[in-house]
Protein backbone atom coordinates (compact mmCIF):
# COMPACT_ATOMS: atom_id res chain seq x y z
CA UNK A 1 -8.47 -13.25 -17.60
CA UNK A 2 -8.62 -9.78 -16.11
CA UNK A 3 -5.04 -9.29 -14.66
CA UNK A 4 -4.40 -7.00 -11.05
CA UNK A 5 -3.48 -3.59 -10.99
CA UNK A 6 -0.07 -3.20 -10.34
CA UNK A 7 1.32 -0.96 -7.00
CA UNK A 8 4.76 0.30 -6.54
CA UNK A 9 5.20 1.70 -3.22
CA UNK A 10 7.66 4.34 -2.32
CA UNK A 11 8.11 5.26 1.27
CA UNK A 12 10.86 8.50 1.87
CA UNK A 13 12.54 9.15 4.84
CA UNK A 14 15.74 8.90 6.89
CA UNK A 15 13.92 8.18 9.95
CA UNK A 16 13.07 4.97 8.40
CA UNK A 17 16.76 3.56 6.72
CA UNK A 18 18.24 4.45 10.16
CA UNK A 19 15.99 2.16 12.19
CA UNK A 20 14.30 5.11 13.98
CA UNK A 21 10.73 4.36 13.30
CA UNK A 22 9.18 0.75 11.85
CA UNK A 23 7.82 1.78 8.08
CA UNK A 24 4.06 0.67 9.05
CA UNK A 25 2.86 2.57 6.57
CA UNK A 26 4.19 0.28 3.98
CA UNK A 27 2.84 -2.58 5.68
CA UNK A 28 -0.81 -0.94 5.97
CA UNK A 29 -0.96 0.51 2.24
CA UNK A 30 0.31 -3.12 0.89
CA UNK A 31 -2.42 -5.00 3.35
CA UNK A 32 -5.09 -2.40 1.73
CA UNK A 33 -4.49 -2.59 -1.72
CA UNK A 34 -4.11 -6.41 -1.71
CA UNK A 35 -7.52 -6.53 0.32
CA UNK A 36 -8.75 -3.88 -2.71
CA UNK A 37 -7.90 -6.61 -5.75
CA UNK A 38 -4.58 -4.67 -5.98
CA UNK A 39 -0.75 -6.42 -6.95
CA UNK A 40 2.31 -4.70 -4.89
CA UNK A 41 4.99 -5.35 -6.66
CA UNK A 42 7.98 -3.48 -4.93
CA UNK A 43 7.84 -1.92 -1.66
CA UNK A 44 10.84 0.89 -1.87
CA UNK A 45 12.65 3.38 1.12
CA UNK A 46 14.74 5.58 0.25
CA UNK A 47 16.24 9.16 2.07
CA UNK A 48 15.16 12.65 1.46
CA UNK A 49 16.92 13.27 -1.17
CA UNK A 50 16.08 14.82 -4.61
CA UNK A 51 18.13 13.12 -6.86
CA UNK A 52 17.10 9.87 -5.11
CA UNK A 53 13.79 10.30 -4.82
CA UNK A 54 13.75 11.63 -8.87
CA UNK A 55 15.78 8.71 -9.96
CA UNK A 56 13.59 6.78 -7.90
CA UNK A 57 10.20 7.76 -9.52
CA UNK A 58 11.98 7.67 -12.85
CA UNK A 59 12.72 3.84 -12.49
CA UNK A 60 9.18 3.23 -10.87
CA UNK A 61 8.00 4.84 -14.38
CA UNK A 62 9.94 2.41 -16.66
CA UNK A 63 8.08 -0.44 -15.18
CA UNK A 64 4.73 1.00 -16.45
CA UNK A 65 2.92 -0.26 -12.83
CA UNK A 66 -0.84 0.75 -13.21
CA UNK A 67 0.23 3.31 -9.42
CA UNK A 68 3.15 4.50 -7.96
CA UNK A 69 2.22 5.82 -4.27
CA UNK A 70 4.74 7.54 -2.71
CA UNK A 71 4.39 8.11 1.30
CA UNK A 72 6.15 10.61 3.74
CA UNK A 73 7.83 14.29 2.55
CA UNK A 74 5.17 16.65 1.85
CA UNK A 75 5.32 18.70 5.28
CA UNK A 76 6.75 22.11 5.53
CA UNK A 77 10.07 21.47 7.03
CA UNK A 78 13.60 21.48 5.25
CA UNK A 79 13.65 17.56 4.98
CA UNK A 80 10.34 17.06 2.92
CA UNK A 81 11.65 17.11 -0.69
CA UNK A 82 9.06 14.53 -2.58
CA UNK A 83 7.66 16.79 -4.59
CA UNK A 84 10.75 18.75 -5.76
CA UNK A 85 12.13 15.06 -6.53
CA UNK A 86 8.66 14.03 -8.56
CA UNK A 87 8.58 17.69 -10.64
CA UNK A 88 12.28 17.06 -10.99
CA UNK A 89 11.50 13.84 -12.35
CA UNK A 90 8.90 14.59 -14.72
CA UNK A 91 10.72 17.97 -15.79
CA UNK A 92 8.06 19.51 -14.36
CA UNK A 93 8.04 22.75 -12.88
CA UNK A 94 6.76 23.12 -9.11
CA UNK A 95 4.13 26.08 -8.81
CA UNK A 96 1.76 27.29 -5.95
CA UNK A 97 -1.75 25.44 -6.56
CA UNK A 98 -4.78 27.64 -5.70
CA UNK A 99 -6.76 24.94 -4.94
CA UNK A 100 -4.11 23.57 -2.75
CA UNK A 101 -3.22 26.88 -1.07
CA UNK A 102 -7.02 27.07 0.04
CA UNK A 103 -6.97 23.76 1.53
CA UNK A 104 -3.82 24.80 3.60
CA UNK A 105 -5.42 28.30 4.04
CA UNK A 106 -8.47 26.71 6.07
CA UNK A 107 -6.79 24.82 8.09
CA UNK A 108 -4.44 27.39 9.44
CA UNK A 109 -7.65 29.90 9.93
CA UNK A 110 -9.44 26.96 11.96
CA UNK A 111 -6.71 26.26 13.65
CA UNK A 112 -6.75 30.04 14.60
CA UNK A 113 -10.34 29.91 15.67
CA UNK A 114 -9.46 27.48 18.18
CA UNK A 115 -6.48 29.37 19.50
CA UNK A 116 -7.95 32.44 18.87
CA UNK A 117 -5.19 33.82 16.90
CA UNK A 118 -3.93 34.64 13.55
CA UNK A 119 -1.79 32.19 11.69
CA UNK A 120 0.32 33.53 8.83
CA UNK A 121 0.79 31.38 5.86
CA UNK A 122 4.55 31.59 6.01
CA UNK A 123 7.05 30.69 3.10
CA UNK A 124 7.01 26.86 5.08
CA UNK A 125 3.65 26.62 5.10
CA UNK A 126 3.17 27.88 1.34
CA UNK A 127 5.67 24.88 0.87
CA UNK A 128 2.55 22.31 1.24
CA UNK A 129 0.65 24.00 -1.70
CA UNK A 130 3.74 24.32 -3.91
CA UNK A 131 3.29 21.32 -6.73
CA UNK A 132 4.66 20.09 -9.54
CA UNK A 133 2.67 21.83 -12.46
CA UNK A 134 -0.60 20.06 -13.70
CA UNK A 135 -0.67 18.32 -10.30
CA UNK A 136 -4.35 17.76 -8.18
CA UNK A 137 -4.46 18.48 -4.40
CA UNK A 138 -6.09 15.66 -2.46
CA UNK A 139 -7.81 17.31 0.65
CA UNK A 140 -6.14 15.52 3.53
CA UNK A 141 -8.92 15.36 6.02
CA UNK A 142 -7.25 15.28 9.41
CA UNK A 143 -4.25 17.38 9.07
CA UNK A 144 -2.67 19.99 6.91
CA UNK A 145 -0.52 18.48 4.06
CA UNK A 146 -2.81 18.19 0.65
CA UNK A 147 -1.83 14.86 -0.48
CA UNK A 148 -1.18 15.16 -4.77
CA UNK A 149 -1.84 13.18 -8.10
CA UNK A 150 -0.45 13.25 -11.30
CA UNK A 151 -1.27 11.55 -14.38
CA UNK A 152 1.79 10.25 -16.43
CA UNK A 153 2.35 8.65 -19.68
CA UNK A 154 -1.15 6.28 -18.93
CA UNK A 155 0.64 5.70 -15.02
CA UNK A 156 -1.45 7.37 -11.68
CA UNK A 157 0.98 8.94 -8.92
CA UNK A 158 0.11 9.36 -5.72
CA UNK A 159 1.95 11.24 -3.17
CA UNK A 160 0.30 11.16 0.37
CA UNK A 161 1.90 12.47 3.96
CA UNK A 162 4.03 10.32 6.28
CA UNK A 163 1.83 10.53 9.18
CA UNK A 164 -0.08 7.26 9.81
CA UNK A 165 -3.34 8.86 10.46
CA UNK A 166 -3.30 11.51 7.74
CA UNK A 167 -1.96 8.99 5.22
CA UNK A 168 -4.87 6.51 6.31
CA UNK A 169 -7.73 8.96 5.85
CA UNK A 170 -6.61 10.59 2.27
CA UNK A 171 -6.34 6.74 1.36
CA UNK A 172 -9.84 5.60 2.59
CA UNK A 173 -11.60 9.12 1.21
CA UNK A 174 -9.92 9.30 -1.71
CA UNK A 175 -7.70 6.66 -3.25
CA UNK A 176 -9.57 3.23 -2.54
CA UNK A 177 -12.20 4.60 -4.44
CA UNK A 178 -10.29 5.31 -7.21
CA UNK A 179 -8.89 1.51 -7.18
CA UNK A 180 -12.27 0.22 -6.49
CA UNK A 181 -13.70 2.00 -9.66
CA UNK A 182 -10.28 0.86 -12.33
CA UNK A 183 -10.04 -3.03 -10.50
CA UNK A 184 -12.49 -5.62 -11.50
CA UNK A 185 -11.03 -7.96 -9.02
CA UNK A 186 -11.80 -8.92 -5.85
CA UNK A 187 -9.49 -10.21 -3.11
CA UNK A 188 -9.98 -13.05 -0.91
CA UNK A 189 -7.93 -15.14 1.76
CA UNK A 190 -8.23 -17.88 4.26
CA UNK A 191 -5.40 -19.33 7.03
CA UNK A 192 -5.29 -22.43 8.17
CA UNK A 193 -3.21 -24.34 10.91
CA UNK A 194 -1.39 -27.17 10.00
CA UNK A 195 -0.19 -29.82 12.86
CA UNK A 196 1.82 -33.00 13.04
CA UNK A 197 3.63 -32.30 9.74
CA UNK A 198 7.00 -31.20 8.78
CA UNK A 199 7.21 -28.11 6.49
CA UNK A 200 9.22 -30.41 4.24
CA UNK A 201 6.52 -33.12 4.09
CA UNK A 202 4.53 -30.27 3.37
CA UNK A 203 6.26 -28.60 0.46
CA UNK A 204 5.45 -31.22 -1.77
CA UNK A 205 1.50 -31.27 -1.37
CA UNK A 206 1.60 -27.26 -1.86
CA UNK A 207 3.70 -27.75 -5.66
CA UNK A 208 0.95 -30.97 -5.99
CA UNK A 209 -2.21 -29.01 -5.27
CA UNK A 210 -0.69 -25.94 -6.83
CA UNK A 211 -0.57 -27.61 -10.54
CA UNK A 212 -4.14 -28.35 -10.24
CA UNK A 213 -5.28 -24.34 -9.02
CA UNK A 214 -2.11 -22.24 -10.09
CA UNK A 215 -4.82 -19.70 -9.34
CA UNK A 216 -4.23 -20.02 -5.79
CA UNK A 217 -1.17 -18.57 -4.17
CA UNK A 218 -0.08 -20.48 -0.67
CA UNK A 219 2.48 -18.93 1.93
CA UNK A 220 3.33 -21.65 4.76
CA UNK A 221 4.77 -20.11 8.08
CA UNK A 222 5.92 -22.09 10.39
CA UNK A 223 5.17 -21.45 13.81
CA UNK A 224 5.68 -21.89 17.74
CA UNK A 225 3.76 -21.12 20.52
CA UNK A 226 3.27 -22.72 24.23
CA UNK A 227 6.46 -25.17 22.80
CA UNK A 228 3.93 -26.47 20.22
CA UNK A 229 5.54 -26.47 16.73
CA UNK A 230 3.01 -25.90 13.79
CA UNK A 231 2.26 -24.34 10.31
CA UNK A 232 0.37 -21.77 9.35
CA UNK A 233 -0.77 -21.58 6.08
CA UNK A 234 -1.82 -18.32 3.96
CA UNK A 235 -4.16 -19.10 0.85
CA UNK A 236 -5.42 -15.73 -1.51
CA UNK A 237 -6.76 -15.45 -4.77
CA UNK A 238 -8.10 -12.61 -6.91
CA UNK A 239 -10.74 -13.18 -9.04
CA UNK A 240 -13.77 -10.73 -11.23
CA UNK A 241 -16.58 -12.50 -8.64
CA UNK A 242 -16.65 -12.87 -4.54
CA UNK A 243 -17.82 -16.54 -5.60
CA UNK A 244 -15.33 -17.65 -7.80
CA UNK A 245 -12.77 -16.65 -5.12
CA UNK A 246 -14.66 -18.46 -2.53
CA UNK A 247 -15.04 -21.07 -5.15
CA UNK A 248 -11.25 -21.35 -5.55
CA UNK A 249 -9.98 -21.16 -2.12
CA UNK A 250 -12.42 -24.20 -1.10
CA UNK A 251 -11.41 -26.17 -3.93
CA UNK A 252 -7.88 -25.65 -2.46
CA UNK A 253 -9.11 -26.44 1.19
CA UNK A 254 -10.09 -29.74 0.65
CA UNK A 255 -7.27 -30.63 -1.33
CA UNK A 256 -4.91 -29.71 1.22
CA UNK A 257 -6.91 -31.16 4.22
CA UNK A 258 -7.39 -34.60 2.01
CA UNK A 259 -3.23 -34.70 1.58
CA UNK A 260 -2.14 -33.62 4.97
CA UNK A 261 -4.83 -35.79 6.74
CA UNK A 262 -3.25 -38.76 4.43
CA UNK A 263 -0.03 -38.00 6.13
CA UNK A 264 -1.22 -38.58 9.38
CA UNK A 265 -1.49 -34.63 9.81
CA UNK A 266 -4.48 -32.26 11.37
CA UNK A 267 -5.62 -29.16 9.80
CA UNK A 268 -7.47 -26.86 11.39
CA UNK A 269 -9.54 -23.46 9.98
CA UNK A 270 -8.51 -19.97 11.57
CA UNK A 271 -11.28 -17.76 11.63
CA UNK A 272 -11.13 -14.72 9.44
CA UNK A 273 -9.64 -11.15 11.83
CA UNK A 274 -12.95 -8.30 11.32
């Protein structure tokens, strides 16, 4: 059985640990790689600090996950330290990329254009093209920051900006392909509503119909809304074929339906979000 790539997610910032901004980006990268085939395994913050963010990447490393994507810290401010932490990391030394320096150097001349006036590539703005030796510049499509990947020890790191949409667009151009080509999985998932049943009468038909498709995994929620009580139930499964996942959730389905129905409860289908 083809097993999932594994994800380790590391999202820097103090803005974040203080409660200042809500770390979507975690949320959307974790939502995207599961929808790609792709196994999150840890979902990390931590501040802008080198030592942190090196020990950090270090410990990410001993886990051998298939990625480690690391998210925020690559501007040209004081603050964004992820790449000194990952060269410190890999005890590698940080260097101006060409590539990356003409990626940054474009920008800052458009930019111009549409000003009309001359922007220097100061010692900040250098800072975005500075990477850890034998790093590759990802061209970030809607802003300035060159996202970066590095190839370690048979592990693929990705380090892409904090800002939503920049982080968003370097993902979809560049890094779901990339998953898409190494996964031979696909993902898929269905919801249903569960009514007239205690989540405790319901626990018991999950474990049942769980030892029969351990392939399966179920997440019940339980709900309220209008001061109606229900449960909403997640099903996903990964498999090599679109049909054996389809194949496996409905298998699931009906065994749920055919126990909670027994108990007197009502299921009902929630149709899939585009």
């Amino acid at each position: 059985m083809v097993e999932q790539l594994k994800f380790e997610i590391l999202t820097i910032g103090n803005e974040l640990l203080i409660g200042k901004i809500l770390n979507t980006n975690a949320y959307w990268l974790s939502k995207r790689i599961t929808s790609l085939g792709g196994r999150v395994t840890r979902i990390i913050t931590i501040e802008d600090n080198v030592n942190e963010i090196s020990s950090t990447i270090r410990d990410c490393l001993a886990r051998k996950p298939d990625f480690i994507i690391t998210v925020g810290g690559l501007g040209p401010t004081f603050d964004d330290k992820t790449l000194e932490g990952v060269a410190h990391a890999l005890n590698l030394r940080l260097e101006v990329n060409k590539e990356a320096l003409d990626m940054v150097r474009m920008k800052y001349e458009s930019l111009g254009r549409i000003r009309g006036e001359k922007i220097e590539l100061t010692p900040a703005r250098i800072k975005m093209a500075t990477l850890p030796e034998k790093a590759k510049p990802i061209k970030n499509p809607v802003g300035t920051a060159p996202g970066v990947l590095l190839e370690v020890s048979g592990v693929t790191i990705i380090c892409l900006p904090g800002v939503p949409e920049e982080m968003k667009a370097i993902f979809e151009e560049h890094i779901s392909p990339i998953i898409r080509e190494r996964s031979k999985l696909v993902f898929y998932e269905k919801s249903l509503r569960l009514e007239n049943i205690y989540e405790s009468d319901l626990a018991p038909i999950i474990d049942q119909v769980l030892s029969i498709n351990p392939r399966v995994y179920i997440k019940s929620h339980p709900k309220r809304e209008e001061g109606i009580s229900y449960i909403e139930l997640h099903l996903s499964t990964s498999n090599e074929s679109l049909e054996e996942c389809l194949r496996l959730i409905d298998v699931t389905v009906s065994e749920i339906k055919k126990r909670v129905v027994e108990r007197g409860g009502k299921v009902i289908e929630i149709p899939a979000k585009e």
